[in-house]
Structures are given as structure tokens and as C-alpha cells.
N, C-alpha and C. Protein backbone atom coordinates (compact mmCIF):
# COMPACT_ATOMS: atom_id res chain seq x y z
N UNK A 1 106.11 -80.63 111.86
CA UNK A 1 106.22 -79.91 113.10
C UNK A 1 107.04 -78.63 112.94
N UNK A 2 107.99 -78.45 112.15
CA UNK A 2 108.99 -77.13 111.83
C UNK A 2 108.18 -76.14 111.37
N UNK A 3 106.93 -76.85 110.62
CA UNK A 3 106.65 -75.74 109.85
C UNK A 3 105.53 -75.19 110.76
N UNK A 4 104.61 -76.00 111.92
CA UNK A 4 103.72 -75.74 113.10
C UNK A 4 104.60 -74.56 113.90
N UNK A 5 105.84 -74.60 114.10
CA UNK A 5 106.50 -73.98 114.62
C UNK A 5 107.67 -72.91 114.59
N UNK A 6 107.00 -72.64 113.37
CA UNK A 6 107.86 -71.45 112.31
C UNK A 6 108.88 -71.51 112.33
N UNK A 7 109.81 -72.84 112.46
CA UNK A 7 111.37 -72.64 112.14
C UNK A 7 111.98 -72.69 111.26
N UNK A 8 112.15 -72.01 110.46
CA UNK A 8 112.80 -71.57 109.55
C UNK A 8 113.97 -72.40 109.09
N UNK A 9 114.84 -72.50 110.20
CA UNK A 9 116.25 -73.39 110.09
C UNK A 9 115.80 -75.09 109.94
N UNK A 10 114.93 -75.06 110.62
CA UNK A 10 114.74 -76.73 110.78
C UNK A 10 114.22 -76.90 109.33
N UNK A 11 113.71 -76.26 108.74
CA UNK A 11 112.61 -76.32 107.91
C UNK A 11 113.62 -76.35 106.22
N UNK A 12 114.45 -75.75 106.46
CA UNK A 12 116.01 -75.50 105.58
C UNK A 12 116.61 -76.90 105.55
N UNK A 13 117.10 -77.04 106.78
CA UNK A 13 117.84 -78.20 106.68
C UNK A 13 116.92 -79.61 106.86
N UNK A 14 115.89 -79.88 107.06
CA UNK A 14 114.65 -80.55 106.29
C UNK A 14 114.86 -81.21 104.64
N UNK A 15 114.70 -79.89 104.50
CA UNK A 15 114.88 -79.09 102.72
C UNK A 15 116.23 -80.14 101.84
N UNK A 16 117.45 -79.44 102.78
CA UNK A 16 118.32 -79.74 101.86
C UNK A 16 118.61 -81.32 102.35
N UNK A 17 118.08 -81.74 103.31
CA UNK A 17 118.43 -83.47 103.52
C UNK A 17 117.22 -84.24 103.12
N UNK A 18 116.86 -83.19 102.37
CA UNK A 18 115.71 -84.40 101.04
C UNK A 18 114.15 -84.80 101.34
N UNK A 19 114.02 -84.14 102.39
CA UNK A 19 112.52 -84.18 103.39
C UNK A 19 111.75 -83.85 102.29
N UNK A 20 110.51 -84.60 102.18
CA UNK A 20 109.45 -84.45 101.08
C UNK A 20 108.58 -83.19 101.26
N UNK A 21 108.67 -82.14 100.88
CA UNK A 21 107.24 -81.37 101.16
C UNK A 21 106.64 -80.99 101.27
N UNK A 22 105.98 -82.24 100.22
CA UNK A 22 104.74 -82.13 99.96
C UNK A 22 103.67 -83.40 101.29
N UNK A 23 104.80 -84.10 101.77
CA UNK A 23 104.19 -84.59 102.61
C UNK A 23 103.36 -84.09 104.01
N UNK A 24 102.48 -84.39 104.50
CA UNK A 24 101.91 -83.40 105.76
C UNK A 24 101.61 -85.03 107.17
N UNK A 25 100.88 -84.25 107.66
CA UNK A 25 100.20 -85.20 108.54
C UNK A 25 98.97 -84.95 108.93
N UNK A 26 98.37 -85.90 108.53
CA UNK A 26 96.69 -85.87 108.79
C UNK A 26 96.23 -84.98 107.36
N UNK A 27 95.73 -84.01 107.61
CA UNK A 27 94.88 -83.38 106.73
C UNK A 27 95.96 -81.95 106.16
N UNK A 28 97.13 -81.86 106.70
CA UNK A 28 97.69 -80.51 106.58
C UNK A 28 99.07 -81.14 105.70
N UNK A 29 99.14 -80.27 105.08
CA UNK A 29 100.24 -80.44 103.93
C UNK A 29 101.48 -79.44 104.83
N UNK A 30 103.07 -79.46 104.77
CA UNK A 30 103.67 -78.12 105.16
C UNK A 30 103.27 -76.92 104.84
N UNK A 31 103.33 -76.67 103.51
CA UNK A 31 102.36 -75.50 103.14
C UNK A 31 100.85 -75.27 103.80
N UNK A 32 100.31 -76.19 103.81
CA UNK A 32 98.64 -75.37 104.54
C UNK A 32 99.13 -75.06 106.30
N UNK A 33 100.38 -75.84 106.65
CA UNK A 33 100.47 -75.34 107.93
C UNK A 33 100.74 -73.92 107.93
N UNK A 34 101.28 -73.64 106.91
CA UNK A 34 102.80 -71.98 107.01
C UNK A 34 101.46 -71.23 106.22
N UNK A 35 100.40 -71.27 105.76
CA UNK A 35 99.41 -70.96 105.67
C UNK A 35 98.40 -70.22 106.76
N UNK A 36 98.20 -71.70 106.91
CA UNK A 36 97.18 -71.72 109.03
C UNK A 36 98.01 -70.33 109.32
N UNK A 37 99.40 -70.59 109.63
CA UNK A 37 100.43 -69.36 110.43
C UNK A 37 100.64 -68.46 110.02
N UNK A 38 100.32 -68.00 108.47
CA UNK A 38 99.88 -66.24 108.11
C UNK A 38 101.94 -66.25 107.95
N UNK A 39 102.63 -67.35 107.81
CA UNK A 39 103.93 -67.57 107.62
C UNK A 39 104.69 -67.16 106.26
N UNK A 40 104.77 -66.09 106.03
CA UNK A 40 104.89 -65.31 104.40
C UNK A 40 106.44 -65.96 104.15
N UNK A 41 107.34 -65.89 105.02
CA UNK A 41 108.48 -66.42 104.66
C UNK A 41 108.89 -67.76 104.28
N UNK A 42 108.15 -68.56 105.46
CA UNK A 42 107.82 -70.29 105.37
C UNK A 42 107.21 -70.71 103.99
N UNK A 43 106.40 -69.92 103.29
CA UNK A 43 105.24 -70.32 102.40
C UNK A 43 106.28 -70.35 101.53
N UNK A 44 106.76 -68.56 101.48
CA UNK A 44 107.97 -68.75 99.90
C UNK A 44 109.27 -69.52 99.94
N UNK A 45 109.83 -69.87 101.35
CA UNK A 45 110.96 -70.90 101.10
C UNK A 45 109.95 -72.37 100.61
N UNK A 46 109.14 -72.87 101.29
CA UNK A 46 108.50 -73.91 100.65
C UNK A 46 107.80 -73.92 99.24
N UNK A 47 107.26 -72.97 98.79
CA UNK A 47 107.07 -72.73 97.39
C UNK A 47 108.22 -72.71 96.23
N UNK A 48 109.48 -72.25 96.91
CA UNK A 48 110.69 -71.99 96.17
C UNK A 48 111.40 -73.57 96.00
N UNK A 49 111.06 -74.42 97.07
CA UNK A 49 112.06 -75.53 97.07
C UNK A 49 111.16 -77.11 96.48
N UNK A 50 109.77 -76.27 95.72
CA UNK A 50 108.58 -77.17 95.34
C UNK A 50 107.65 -77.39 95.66
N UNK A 51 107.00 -76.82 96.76
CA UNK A 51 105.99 -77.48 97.59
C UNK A 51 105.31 -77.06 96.52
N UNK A 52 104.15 -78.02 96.12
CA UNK A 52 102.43 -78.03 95.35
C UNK A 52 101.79 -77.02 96.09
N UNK A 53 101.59 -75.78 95.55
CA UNK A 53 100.60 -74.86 96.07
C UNK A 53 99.28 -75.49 95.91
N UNK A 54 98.89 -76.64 95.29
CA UNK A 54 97.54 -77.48 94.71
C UNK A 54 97.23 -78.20 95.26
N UNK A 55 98.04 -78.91 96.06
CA UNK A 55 98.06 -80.07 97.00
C UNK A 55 97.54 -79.66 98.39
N UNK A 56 96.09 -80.12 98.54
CA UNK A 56 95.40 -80.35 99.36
C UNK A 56 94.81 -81.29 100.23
N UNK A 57 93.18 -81.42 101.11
CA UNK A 57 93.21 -82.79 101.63
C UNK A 57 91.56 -82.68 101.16
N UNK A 58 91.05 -83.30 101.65
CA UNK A 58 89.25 -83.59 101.28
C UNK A 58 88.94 -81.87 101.78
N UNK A 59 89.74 -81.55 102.71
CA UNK A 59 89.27 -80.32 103.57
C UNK A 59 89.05 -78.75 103.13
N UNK A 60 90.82 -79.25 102.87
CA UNK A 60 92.05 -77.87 102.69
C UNK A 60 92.78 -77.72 101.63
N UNK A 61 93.21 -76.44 100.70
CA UNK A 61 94.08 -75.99 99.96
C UNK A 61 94.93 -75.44 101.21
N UNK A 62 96.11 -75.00 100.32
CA UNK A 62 96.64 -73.70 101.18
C UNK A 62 95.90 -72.61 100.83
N UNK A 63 95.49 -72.33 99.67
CA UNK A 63 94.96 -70.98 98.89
C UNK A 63 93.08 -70.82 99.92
N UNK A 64 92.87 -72.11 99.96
CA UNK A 64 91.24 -71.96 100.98
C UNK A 64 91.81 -71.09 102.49
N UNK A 65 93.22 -72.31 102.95
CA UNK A 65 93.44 -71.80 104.15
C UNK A 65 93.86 -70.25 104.36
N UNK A 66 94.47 -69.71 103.45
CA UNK A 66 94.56 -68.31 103.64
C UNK A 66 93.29 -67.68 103.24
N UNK A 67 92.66 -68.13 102.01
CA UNK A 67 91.46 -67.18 102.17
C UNK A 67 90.46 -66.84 103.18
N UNK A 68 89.95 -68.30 103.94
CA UNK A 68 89.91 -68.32 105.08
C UNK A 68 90.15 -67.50 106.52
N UNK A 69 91.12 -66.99 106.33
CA UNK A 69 91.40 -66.41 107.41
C UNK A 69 91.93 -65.11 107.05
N UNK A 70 91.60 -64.86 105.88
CA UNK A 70 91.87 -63.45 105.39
C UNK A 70 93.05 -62.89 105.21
N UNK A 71 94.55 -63.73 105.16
CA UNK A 71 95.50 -63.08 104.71
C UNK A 71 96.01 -63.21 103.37
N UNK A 72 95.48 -61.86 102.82
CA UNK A 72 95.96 -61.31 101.41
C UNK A 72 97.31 -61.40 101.16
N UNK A 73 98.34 -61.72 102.20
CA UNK A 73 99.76 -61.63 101.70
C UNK A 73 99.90 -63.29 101.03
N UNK A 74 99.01 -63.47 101.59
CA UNK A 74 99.63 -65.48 101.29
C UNK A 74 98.79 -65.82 100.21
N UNK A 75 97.11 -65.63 99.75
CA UNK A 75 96.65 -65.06 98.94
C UNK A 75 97.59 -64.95 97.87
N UNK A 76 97.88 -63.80 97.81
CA UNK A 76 98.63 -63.26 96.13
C UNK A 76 99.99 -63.75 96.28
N UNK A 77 101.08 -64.36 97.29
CA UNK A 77 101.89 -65.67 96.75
C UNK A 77 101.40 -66.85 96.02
N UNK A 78 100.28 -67.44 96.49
CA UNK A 78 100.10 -68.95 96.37
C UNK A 78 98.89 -68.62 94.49
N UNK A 79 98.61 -67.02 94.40
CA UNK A 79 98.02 -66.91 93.18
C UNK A 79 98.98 -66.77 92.67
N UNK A 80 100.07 -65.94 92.91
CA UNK A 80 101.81 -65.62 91.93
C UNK A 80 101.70 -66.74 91.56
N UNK A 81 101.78 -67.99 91.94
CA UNK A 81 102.88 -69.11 91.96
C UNK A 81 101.85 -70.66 91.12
């Protein structure tokens, strides 16, 4: 839900009290959410603290979900990385 809701802080202290994630709910990983949300900051604190840029569902990458919807900024992170 932090990451549905671009919070940054929640999403930190998540982070440092050991929150998995790579875990999602349903079909969305944290990353394919901060994805969905065109979330450039969300993507690289979650990329930085481990999230699987690979880790998908039957559906979704993160790398589909940005291509998808056409943002090149999230694109050439989730190819950086």
C-alpha cells in the first residue's frame, strides 16, 4: 500500500524494519506498483535496498509495466540495473 501511495517515508521505514520487497499482493510486486506510478524515486529507493527488477507475476514485469505505459525514465533504470 506505501508504495500504491507514493510514500516515500512509509516505504523507508518498511525498508529498514525488514519488510520484504520483493513481496506484493495479488499480481503486483512493490516495484511493478512504483512502476504502474511512473514513481522514479520509489523504483530507485526499492532497487537500491534489493527489490528483483525480474520478479514478476504470470502478467507483469516492472520493465513490461513501464514499457507499457511508455515511461522511458523507469525503462532505462530497471535496464541500468
Amino acid at each position: 500500500m506505501a508504495c500504491e501511495y507514493n510514500d516515500e517515508n512509509l516505504i523507508k521505514y518498511l525498508i529498514n524494519h525488514g519488510a520484504d520487497i520483493n513481496k506484493g499482493i495479488d499480481y503486483f510486486t512493490p516495484l511493478i506498483i512504483a512502476c504502474k506510478n511512473n514513481n522514479e524515486n520509489i523504483v530507485k529507493i526499492l532497487i537500491e535496498n534489493g527489490a528483483d527488477v525480474n520478479k514478476g507475476s504470470d502478467y507483469f514485469t516492472p520493465l513490461i509495466m513501464a514499457c507499457e505505459n511508455n515511461y522511458e525514465n523507469i525503462v532505462k533504470i530497471l535496464i541500468d540495473h
